[in-house]
Protein backbone atom coordinates (compact mmCIF):
# COMPACT_ATOMS: atom_id res chain seq x y z
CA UNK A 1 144.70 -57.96 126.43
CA UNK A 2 146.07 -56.48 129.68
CA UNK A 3 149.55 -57.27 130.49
CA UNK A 4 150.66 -57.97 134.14
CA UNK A 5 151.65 -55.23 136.71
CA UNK A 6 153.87 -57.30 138.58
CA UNK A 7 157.47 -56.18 138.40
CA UNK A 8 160.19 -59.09 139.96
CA UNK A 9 163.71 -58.14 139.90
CA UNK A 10 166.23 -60.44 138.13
CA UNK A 11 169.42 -60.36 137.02
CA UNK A 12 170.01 -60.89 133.29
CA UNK A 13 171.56 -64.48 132.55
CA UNK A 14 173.84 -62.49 129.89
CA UNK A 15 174.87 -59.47 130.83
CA UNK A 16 174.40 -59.12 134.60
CA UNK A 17 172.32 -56.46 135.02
CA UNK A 18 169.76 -56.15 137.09
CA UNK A 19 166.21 -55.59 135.26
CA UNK A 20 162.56 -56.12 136.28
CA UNK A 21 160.47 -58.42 134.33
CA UNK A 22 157.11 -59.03 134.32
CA UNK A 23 156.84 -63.28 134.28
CA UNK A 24 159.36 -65.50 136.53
CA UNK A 25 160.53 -67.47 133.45
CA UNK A 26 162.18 -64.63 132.20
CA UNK A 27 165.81 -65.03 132.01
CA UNK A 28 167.42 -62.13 129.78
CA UNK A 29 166.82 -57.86 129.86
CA UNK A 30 166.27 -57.71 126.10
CA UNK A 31 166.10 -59.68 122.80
CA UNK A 32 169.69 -59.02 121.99
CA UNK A 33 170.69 -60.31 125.26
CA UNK A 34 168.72 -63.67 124.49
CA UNK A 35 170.61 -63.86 121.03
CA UNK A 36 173.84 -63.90 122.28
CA UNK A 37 172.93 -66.65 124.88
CA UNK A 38 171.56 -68.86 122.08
CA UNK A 39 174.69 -68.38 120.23
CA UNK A 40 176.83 -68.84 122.33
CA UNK A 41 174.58 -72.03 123.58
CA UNK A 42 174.89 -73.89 119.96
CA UNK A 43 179.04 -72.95 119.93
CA UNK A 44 179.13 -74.79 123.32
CA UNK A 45 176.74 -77.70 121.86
CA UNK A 46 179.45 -77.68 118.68
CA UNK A 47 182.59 -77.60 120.54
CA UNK A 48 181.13 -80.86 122.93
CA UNK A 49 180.21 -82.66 120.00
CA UNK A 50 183.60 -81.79 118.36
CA UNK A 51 185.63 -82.81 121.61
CA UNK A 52 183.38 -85.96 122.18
CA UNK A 53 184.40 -86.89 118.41
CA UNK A 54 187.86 -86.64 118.85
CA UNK A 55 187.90 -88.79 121.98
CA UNK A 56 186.24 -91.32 120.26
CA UNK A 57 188.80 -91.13 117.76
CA UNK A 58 191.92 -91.07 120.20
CA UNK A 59 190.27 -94.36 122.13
CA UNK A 60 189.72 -95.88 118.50
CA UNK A 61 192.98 -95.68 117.58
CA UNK A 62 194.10 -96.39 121.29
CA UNK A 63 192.15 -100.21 121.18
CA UNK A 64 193.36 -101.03 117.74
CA UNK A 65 196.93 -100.43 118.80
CA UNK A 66 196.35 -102.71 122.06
CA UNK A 67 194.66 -105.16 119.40
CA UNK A 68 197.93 -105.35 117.40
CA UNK A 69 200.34 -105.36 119.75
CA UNK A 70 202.37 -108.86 121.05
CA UNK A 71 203.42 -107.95 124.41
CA UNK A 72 201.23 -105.76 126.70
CA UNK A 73 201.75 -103.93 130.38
CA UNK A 74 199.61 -104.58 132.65
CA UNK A 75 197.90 -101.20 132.48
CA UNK A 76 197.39 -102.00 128.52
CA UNK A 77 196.16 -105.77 129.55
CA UNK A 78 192.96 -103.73 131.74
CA UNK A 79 191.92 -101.24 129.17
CA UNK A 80 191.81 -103.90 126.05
CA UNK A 81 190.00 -106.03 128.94
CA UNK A 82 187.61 -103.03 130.30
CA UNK A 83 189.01 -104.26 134.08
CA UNK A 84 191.65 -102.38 136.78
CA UNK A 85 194.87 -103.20 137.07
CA UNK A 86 193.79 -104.98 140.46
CA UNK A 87 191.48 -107.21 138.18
CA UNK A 88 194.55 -108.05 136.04
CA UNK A 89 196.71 -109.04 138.89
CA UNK A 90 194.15 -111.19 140.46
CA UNK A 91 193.61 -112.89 137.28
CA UNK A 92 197.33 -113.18 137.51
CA UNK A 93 197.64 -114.25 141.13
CA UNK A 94 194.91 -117.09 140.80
CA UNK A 95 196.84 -118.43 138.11
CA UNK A 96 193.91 -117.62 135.51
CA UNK A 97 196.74 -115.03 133.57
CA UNK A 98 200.11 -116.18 132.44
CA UNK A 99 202.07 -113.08 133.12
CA UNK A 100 205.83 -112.50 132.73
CA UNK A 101 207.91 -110.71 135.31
CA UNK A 102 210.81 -108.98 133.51
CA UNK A 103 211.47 -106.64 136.61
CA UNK A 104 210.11 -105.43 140.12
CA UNK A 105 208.75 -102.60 137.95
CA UNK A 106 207.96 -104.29 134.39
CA UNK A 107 204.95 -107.17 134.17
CA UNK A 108 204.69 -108.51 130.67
CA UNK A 109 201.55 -110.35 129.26
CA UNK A 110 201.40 -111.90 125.82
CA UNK A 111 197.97 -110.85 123.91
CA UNK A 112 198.06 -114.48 122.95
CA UNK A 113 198.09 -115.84 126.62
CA UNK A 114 194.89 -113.19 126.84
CA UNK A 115 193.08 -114.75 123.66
CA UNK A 116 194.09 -118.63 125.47
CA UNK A 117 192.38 -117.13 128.73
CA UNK A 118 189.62 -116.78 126.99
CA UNK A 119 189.12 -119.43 124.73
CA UNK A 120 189.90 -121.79 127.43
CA UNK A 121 186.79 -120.46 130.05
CA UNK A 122 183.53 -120.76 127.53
CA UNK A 123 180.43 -119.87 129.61
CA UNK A 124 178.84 -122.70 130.89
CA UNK A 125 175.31 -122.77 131.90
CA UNK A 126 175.29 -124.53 135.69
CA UNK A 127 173.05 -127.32 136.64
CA UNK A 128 170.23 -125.89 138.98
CA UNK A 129 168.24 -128.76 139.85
CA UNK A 130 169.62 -130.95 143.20
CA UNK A 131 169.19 -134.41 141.99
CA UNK A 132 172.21 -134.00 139.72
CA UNK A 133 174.34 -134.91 142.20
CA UNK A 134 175.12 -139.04 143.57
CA UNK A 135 176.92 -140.59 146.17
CA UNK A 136 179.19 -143.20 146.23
CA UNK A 137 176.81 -145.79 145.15
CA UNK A 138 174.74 -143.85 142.50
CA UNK A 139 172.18 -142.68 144.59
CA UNK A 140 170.48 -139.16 144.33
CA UNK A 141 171.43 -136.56 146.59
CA UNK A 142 168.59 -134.24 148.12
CA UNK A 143 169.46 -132.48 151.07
CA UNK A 144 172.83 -130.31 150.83
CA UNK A 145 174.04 -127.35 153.18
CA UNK A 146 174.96 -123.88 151.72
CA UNK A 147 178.29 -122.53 152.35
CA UNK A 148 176.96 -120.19 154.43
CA UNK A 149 174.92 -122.93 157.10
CA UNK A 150 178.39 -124.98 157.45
CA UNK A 151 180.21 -122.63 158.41
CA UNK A 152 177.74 -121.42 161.13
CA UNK A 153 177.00 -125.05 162.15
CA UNK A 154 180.42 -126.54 162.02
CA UNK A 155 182.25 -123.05 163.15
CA UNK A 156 184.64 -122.85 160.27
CA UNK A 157 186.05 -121.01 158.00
CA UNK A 158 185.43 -120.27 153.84
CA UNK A 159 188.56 -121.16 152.87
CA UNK A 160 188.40 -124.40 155.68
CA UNK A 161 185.03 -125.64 153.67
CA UNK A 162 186.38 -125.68 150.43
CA UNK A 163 189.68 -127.34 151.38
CA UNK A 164 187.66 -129.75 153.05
CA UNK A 165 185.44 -130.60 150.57
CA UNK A 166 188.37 -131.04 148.05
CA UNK A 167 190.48 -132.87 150.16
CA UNK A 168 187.27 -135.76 151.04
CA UNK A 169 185.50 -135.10 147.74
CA UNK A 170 181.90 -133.64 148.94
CA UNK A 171 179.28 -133.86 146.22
CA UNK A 172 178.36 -130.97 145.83
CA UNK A 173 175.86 -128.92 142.86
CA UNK A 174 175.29 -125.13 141.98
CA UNK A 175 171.97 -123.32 142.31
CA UNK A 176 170.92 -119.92 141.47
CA UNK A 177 175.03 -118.85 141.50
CA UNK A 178 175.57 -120.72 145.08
CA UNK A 179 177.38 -124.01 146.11
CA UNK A 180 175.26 -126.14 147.86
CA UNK A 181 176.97 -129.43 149.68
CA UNK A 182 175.50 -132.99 150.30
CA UNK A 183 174.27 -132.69 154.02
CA UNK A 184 175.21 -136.31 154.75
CA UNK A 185 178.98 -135.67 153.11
CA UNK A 186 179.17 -132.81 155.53
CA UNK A 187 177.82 -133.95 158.55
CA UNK A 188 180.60 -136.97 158.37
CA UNK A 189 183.37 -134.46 157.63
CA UNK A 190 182.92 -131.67 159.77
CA UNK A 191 180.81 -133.53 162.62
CA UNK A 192 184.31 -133.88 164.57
CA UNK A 193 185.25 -130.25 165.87
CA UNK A 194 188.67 -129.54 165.25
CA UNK A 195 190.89 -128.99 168.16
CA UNK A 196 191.77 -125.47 168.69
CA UNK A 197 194.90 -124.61 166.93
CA UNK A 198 197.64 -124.26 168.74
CA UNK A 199 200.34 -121.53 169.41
CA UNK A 200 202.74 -122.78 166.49
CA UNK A 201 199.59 -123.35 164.41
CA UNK A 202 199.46 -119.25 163.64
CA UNK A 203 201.45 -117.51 161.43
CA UNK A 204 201.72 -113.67 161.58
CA UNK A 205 201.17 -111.70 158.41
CA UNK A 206 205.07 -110.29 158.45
CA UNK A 207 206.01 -113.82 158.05
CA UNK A 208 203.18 -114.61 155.18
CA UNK A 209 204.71 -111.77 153.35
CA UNK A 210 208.27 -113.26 153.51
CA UNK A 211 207.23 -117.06 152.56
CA UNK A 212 204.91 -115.64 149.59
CA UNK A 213 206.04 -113.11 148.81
CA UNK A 214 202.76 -110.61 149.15
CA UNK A 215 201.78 -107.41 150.32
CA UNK A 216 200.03 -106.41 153.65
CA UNK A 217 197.31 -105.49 151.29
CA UNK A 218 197.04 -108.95 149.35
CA UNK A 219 197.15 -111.08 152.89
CA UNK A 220 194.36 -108.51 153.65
CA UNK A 221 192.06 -109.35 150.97
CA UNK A 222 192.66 -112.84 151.37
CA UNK A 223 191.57 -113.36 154.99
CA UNK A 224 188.12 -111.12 153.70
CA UNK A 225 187.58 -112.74 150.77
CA UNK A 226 187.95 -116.26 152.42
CA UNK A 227 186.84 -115.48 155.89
CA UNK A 228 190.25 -116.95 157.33
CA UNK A 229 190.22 -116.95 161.38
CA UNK A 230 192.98 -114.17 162.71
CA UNK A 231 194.17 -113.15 166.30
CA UNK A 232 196.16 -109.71 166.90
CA UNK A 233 198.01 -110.67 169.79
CA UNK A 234 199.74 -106.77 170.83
CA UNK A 235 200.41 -105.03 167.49
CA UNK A 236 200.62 -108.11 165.56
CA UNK A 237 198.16 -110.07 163.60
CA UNK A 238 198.29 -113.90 162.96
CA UNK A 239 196.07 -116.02 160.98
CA UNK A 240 196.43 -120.20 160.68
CA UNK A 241 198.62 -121.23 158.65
CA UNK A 242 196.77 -124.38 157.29
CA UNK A 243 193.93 -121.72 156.04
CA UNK A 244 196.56 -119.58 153.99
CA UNK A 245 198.10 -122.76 152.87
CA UNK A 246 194.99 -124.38 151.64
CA UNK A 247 194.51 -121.22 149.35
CA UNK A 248 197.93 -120.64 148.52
CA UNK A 249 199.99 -123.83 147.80
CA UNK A 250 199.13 -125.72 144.98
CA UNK A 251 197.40 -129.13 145.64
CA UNK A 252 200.41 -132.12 145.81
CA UNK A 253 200.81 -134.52 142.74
């Protein structure tokens, strides 16, 4: 059978020279060039299986040690967790973690306050339907507002809804992972427009940090996360200080 007469110049994957072969998948000058590349190809394939082994290994004996230690850092507390240390402080900051300041620098948290954090938050399948919710009197609720629809309607905030609805008691039920509040609960609550807050009714963030002792960063996530109403008034920023409080101080006995 004829061969081809087409010569294409390539450069061998091996040794680097420059050759001309005759199909485009070729990728080596000679046989000897292609049996070093497959050598060295399976020592490569070895040595990543050898190096993946002894990670495994290292992180092996890495968890078991975080399984038999008491005390744990922080650090410690998000790898035996799979989190960040940001996860570990929220869990921490929300009260979810019992955590143990020793220092500014050293955080201590017991692997048995870990194991109670756990134990104590079982997952719980949510009710979906809307008629598991009653009024005062026992009656079914059917209509309900999402979070989302009072705050456009009513022209509040997140954190303003919730404290709110736990301050007057709103019904409210869970459906497909959102909170959905009774309609006529609402209406009556938030039907009144609040007065707009005054001058001495904003706080500025230097002064948050002070009284809570929190970083620009943690006042930052909060007013995200809870969609509190700010004002930068010149280089500073204020938010209300009912909003922050309603997240931040516990409820009164």
């Amino acid at each position: 059978m004829a061969t081809s007469t087409i010569r294409i110049k390539k450069t061998c994957k091996w040794c680097r020279k420059e050759f001309e072969a005759q199909k485009t998948s070729t990728q080596f000058c000679s046989k000897r060039c292609a049996e070093h590349a497959y050598k060295e190809r399976k020592r490569q394939e070895k040595k990543k299986q050898v190096e993946t082994s002894e990670v495994e290994r290292v992180a092996a004996g890495r968890e078991k040690k975080l399984q038999d230690n008491q005390y744990l850092s922080v650090v410690e507390s998000a790898q035996l967790l799979n989190r960040t240390r940001f996860g570990i402080y929220k869990l921490i900051y929300r009260g979810v973690l019992r955590a143990y300041r020793i220092s500014g620098q050293w955080t201590v948290i017991k692997r048995a306050d870990i194991d109670a954090m756990i134990e104590a938050r079982p997952y719980e399948r949510k009710p979906k339907a809307s008629y598991l919710a009653t009024d005062e009197n026992g009656e079914a609720i059917t209509e309900f507002y999402t979070t989302r629809e009072i705050i456009e309607k009513f022209g509040v905030s997140n954190s303003w809804v919730f404290a709110q609805a736990k301050r007057h008691n709103i019904p409210k039920v869970y459906h497909r992972g959102k909170t959905l509040w009774s309609k006529e609960h609402c209406n009556r609550v938030f039907a009144a427009k609040p007065e707009p807050p005054k001058d001495e009714d904003w706080i500025s963030y230097s002064d948050v940090r002070a009284e809570y002792n929190l970083t620009h960063d943690q006042i930052h996530n909060y007013v995200k996360y809870h969609g509190l109403r700010r004002k930068k008034v010149g280089k500073y920023t204020y938010i209300l200080r009912s909003e922050i409080d309603a997240i931040l101080r516990p409820p009164m006995l």
